[in-house]
PDB file of N, CA and C in Angstrom:
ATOM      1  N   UNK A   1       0.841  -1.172   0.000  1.00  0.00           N
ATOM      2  CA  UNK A   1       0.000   0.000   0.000  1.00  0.00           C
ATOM      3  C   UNK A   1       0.886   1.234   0.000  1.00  0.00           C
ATOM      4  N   UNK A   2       0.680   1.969  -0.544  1.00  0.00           N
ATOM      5  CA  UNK A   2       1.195   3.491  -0.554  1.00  0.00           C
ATOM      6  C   UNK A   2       0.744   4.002   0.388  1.00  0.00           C
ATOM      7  N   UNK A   3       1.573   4.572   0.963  1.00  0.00           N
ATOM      8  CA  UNK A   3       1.466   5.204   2.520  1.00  0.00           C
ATOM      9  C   UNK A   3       1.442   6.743   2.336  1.00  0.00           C
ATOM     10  N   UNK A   4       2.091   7.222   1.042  1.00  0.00           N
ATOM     11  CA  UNK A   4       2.732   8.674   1.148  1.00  0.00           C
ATOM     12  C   UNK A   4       1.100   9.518   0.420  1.00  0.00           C
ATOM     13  N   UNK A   5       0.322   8.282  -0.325  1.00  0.00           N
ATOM     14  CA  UNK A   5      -1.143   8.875  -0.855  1.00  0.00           C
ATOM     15  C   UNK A   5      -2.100   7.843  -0.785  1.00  0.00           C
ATOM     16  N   UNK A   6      -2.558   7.821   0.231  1.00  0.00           N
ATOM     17  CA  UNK A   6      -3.639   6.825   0.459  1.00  0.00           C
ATOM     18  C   UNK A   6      -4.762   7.002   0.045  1.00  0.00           C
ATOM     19  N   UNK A   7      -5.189   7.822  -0.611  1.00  0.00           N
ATOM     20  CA  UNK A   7      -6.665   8.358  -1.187  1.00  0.00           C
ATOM     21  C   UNK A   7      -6.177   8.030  -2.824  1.00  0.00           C
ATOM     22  N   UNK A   8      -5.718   7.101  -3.061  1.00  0.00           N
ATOM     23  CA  UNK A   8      -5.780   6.481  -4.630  1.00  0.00           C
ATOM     24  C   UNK A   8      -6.792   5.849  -4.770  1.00  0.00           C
ATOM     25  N   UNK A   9      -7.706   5.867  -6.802  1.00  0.00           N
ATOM     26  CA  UNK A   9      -9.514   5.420  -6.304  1.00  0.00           C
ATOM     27  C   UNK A   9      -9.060   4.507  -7.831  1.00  0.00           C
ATOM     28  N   UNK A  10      -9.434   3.419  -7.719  1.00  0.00           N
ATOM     29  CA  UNK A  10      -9.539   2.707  -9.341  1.00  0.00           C
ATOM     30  C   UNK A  10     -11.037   2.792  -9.841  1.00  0.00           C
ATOM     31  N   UNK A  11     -11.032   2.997 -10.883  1.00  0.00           N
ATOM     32  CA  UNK A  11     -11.861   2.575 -11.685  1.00  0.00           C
ATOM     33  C   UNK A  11     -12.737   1.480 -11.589  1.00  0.00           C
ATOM     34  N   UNK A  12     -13.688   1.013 -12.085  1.00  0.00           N
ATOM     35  CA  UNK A  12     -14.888  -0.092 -11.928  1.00  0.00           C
ATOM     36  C   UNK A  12     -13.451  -1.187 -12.751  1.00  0.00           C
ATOM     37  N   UNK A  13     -13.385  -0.216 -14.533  1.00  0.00           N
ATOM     38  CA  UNK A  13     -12.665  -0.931 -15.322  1.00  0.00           C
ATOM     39  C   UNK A  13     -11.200  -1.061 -14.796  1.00  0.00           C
ATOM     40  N   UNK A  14     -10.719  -0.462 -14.337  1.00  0.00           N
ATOM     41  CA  UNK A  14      -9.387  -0.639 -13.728  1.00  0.00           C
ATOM     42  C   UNK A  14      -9.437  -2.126 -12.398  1.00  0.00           C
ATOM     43  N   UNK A  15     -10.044  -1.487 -11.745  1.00  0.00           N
ATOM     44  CA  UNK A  15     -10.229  -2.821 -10.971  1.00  0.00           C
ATOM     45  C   UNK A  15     -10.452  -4.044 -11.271  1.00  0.00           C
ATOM     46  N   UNK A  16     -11.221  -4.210 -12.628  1.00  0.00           N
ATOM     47  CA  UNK A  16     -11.564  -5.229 -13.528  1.00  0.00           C
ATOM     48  C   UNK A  16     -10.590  -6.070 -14.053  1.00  0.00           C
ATOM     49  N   UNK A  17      -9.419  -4.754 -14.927  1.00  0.00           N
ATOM     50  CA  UNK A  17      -8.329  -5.432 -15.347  1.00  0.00           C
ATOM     51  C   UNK A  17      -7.540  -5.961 -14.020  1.00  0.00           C
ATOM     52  N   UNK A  18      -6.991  -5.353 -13.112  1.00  0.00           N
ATOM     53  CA  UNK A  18      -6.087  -5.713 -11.572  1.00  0.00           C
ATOM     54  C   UNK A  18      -6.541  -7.604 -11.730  1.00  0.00           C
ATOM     55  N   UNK A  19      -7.671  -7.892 -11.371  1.00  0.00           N
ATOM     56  CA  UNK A  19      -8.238  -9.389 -11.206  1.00  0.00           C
ATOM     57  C   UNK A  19      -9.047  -9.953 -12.507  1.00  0.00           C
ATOM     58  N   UNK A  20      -8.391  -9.108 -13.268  1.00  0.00           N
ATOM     59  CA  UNK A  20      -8.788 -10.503 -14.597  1.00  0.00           C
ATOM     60  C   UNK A  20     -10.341 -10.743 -14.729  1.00  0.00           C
ATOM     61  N   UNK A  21     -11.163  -9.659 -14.567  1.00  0.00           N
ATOM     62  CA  UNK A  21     -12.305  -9.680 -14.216  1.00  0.00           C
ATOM     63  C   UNK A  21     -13.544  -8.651 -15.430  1.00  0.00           C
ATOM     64  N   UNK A  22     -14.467  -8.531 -15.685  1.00  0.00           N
ATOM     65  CA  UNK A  22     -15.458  -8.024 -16.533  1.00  0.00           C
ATOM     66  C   UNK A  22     -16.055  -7.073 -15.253  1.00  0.00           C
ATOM     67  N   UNK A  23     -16.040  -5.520 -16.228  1.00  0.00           N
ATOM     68  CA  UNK A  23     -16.987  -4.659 -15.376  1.00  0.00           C
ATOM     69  C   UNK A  23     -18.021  -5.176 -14.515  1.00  0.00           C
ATOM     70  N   UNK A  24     -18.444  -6.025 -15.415  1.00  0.00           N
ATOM     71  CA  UNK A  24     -20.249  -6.455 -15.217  1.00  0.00           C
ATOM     72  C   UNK A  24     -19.992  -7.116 -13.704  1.00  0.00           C
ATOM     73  N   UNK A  25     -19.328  -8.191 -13.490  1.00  0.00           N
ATOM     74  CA  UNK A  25     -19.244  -8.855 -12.749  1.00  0.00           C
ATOM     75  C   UNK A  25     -18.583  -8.524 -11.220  1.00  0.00           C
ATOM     76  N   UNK A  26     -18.047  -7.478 -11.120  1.00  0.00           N
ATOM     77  CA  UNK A  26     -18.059  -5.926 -10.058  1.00  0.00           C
ATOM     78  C   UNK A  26     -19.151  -5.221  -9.938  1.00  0.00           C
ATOM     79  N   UNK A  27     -20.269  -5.234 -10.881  1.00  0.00           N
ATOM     80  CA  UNK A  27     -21.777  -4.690 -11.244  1.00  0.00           C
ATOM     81  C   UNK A  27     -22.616  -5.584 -10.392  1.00  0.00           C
ATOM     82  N   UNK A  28     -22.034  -6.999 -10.678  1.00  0.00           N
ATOM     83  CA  UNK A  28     -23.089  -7.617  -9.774  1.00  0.00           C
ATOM     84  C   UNK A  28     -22.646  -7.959  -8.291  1.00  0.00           C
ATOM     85  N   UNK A  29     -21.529  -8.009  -8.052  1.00  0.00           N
ATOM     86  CA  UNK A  29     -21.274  -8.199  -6.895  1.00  0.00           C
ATOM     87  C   UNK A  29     -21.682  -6.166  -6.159  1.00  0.00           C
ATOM     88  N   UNK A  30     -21.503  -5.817  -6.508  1.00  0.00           N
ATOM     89  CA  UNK A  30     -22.317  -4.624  -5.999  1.00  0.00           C
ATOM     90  C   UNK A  30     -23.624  -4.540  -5.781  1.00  0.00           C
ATOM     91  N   UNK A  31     -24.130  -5.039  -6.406  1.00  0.00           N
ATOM     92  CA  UNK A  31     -25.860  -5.524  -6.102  1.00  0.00           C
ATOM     93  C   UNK A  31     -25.834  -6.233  -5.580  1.00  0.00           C
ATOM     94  N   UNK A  32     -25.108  -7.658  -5.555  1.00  0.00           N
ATOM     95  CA  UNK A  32     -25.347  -8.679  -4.486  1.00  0.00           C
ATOM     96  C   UNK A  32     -24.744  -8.175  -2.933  1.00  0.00           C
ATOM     97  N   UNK A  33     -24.297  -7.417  -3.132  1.00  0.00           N
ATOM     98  CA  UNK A  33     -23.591  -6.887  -1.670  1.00  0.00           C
ATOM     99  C   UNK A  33     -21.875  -7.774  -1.493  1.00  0.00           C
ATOM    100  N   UNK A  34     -21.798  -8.142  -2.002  1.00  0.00           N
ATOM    101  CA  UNK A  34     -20.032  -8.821  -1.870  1.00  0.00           C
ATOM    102  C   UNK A  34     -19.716  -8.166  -3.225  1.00  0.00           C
ATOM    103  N   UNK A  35     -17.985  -8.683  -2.739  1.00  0.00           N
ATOM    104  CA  UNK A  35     -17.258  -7.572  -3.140  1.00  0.00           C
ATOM    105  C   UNK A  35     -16.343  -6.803  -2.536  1.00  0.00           C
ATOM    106  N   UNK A  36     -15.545  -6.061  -2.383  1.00  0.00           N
ATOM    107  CA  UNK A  36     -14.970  -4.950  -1.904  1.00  0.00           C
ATOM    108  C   UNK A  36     -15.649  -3.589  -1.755  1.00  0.00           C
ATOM    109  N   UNK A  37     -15.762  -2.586  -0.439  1.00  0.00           N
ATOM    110  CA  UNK A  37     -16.620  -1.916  -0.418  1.00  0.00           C
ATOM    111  C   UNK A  37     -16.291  -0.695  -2.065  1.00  0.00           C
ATOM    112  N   UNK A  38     -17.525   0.561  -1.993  1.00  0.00           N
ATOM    113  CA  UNK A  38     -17.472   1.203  -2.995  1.00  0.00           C
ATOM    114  C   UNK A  38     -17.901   2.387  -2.719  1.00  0.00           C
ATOM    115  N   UNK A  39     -17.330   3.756  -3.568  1.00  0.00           N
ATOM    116  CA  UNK A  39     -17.823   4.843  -3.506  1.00  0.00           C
ATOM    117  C   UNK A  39     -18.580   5.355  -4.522  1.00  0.00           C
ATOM    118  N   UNK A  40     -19.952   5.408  -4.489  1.00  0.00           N
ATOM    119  CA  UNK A  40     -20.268   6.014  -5.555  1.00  0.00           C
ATOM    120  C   UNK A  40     -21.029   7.513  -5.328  1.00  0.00           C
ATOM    121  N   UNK A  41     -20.317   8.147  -6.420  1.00  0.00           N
ATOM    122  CA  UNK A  41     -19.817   9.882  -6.306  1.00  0.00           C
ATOM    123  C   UNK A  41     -21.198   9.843  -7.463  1.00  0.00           C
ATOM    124  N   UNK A  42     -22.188  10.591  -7.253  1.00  0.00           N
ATOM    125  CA  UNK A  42     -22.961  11.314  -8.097  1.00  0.00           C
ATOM    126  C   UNK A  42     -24.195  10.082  -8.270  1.00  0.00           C
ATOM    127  N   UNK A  43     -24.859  10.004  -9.716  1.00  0.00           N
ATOM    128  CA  UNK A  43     -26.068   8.953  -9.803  1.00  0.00           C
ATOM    129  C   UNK A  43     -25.084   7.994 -10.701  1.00  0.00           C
ATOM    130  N   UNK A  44     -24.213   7.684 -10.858  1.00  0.00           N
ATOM    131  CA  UNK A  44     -23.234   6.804 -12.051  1.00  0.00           C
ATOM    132  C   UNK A  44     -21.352   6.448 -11.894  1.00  0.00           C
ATOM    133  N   UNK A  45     -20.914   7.194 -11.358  1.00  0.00           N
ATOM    134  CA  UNK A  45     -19.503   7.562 -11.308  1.00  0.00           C
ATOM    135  C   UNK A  45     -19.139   6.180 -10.180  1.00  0.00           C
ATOM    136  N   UNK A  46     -18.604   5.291 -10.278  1.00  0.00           N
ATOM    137  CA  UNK A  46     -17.905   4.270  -9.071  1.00  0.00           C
ATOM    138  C   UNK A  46     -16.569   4.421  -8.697  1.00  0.00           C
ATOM    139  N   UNK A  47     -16.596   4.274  -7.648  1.00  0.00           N
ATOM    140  CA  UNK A  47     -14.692   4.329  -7.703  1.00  0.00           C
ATOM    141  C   UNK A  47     -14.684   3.236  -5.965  1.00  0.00           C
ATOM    142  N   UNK A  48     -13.408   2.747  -6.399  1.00  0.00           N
ATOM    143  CA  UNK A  48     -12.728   2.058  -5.211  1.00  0.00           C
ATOM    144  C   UNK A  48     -11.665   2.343  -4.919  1.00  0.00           C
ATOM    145  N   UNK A  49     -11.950   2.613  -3.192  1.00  0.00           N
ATOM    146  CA  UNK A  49     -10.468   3.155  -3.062  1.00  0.00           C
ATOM    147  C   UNK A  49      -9.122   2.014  -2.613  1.00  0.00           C
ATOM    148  N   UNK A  50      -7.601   2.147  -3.195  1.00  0.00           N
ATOM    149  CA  UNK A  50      -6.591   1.333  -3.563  1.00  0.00           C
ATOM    150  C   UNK A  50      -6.726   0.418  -1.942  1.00  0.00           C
ATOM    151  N   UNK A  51      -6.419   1.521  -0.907  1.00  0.00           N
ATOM    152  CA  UNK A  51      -6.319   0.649   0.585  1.00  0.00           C
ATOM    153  C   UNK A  51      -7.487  -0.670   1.090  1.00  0.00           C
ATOM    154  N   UNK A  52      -8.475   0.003   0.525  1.00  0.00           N
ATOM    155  CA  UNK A  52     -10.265  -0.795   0.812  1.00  0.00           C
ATOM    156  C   UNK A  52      -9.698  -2.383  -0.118  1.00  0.00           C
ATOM    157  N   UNK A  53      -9.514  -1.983  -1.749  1.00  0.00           N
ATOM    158  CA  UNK A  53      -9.299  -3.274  -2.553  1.00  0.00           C
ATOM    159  C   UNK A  53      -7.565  -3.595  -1.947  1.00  0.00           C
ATOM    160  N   UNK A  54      -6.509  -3.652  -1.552  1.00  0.00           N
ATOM    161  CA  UNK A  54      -5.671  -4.232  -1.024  1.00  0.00           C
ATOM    162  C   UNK A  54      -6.194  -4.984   0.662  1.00  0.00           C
ATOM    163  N   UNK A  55      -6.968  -4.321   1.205  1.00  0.00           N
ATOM    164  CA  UNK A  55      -7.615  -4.881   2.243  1.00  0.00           C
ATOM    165  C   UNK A  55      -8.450  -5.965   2.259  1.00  0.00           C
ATOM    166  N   UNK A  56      -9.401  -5.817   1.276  1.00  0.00           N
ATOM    167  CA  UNK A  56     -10.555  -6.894   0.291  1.00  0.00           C
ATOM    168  C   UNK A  56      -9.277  -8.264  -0.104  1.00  0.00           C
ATOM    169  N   UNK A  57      -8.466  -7.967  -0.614  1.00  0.00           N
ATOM    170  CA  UNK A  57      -7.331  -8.731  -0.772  1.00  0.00           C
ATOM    171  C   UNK A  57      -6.889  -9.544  -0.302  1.00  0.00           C
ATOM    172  N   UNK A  58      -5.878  -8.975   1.185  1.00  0.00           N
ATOM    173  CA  UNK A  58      -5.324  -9.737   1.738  1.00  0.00           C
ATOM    174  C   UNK A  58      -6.137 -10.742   2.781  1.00  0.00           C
ATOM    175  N   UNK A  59      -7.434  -9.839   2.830  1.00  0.00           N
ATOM    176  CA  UNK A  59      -8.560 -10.546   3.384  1.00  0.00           C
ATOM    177  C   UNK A  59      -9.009 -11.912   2.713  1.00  0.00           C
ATOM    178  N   UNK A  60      -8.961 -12.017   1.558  1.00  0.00           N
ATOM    179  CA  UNK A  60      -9.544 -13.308   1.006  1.00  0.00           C
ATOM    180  C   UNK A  60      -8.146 -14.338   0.151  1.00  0.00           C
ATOM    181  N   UNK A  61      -7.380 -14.045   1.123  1.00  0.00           N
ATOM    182  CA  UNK A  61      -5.933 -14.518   0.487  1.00  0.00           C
ATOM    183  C   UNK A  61      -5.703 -16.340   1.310  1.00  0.00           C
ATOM    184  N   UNK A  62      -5.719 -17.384   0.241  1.00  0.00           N
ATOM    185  CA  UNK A  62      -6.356 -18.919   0.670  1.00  0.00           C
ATOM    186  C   UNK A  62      -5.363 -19.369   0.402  1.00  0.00           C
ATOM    187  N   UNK A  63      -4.796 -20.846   1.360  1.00  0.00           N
ATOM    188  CA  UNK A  63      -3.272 -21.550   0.442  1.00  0.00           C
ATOM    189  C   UNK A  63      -3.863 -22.512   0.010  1.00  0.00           C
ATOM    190  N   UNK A  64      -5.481 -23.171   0.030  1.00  0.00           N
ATOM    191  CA  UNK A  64      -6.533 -23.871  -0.603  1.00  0.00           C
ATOM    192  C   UNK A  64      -7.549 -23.539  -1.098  1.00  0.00           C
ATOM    193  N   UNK A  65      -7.892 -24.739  -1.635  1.00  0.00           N
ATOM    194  CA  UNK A  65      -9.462 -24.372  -1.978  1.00  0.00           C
ATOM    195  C   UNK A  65     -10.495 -24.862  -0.983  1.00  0.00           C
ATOM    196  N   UNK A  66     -10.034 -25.555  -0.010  1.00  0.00           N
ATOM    197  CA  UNK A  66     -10.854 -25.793   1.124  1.00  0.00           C
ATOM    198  C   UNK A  66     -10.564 -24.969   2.797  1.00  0.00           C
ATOM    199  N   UNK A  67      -9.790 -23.981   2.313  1.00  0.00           N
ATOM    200  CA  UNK A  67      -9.590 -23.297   3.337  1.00  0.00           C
ATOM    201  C   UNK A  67     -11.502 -21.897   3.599  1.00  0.00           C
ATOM    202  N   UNK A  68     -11.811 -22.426   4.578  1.00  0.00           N
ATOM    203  CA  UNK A  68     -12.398 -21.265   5.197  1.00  0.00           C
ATOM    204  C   UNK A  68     -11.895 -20.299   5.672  1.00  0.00           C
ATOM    205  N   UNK A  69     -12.712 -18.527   4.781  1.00  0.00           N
ATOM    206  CA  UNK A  69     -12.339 -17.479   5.378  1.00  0.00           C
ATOM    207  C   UNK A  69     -13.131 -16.738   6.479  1.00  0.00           C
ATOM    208  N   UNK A  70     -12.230 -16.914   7.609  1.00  0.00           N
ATOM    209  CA  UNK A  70     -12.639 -16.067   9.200  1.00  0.00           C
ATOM    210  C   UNK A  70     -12.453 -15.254   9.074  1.00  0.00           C
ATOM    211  N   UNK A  71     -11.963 -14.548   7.930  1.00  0.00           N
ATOM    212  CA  UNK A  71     -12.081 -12.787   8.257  1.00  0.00           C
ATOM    213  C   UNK A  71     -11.320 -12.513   9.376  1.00  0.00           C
ATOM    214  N   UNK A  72     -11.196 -11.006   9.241  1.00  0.00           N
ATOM    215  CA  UNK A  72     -10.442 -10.699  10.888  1.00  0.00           C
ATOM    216  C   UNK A  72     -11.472  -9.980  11.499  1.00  0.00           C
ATOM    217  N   UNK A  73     -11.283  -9.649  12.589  1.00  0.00           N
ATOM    218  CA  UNK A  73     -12.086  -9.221  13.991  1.00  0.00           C
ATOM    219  C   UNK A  73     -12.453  -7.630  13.544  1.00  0.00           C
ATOM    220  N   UNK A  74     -11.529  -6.863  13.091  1.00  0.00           N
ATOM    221  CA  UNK A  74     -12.022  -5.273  12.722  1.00  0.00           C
ATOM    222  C   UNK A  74     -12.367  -5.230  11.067  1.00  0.00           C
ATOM    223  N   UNK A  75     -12.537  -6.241  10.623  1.00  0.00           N
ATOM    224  CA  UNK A  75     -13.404  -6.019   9.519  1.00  0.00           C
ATOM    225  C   UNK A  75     -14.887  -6.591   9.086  1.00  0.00           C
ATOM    226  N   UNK A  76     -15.101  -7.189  10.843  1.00  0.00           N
ATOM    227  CA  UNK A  76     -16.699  -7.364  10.826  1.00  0.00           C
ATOM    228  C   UNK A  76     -17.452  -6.933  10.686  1.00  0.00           C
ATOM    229  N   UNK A  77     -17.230  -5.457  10.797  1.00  0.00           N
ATOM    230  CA  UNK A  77     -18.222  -4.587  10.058  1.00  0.00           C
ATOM    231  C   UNK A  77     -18.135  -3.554   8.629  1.00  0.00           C
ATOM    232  N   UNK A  78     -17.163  -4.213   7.874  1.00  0.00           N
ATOM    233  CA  UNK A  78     -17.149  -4.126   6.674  1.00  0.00           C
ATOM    234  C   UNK A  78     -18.172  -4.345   6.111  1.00  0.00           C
ATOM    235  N   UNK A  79     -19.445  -3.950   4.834  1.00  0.00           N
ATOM    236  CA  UNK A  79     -19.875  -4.716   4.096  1.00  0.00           C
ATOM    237  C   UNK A  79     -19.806  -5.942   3.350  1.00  0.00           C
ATOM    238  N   UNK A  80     -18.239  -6.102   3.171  1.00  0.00           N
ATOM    239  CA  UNK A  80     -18.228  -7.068   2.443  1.00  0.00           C
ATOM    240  C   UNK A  80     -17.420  -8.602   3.359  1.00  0.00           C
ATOM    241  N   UNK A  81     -17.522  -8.388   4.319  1.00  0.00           N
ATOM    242  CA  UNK A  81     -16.950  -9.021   4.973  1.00  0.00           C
ATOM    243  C   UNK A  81     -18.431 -10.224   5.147  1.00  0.00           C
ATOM    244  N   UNK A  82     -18.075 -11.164   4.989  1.00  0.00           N
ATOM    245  CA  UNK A  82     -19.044 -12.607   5.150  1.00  0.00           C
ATOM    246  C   UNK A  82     -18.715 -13.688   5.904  1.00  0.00           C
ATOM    247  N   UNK A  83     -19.189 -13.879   7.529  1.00  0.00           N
ATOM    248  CA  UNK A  83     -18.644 -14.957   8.349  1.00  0.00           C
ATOM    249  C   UNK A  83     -18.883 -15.992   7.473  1.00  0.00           C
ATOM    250  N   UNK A  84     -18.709 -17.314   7.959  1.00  0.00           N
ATOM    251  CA  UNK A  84     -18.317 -18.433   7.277  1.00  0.00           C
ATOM    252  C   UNK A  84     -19.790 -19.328   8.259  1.00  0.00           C
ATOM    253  N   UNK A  85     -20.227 -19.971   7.061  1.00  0.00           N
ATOM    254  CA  UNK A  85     -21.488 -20.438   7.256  1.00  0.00           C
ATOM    255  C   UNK A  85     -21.089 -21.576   8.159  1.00  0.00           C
ATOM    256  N   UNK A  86     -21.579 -22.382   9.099  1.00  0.00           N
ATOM    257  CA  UNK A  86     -21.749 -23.378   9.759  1.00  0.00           C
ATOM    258  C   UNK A  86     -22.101 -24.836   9.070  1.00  0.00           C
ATOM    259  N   UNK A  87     -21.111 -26.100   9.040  1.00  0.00           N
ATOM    260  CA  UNK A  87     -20.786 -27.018   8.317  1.00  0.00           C
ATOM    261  C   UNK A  87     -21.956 -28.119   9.486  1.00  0.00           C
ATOM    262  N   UNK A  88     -22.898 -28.535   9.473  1.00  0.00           N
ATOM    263  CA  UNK A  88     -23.046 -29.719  10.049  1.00  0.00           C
ATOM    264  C   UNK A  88     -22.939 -30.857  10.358  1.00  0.00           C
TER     265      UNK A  88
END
């Protein structure tokens, strides 16, 4: 993270390219509520800011595919933060 300007904002499409990803599909995870949180400036304009998506990041960072994510303790009240459902 850049420390010296922390108010850096990507793009919907910028963020898109970063993870190999389609606008649209940042479109819907915004409606579905997951995702990385978002600012949206006016009735159209999106932006994410760099610290929020490096946070979103290291947050969902797995050395499996069967690893469950616990999240950490001060990002429980993130929006996008999702405890981990209960296995019976």
């Amino acid at each position: 993270m850049d420390k010296s300007n922390p108010k850096i904002f990507l793009t919907p499409t910028a963020l898109a390219s970063r993870w190999e990803l389609t606008p649209s599909t940042l479109s819907q995870w915004r409606w579905n509520g997951n995702g990385p949180p978002y600012h949206k400036m006016g009735k159209k304009k999106i932006l994410y800011k760099l610290e929020e998506i490096e946070r979103f990041e290291a947050n969902n960072l797995r050395s499996s595919t069967s690893q469950i994510s616990l999240g950490k303790a001060q990002d429980q009240d993130k929006p996008w933060f999702r405890p981990p459902k209960e296995i019976d």
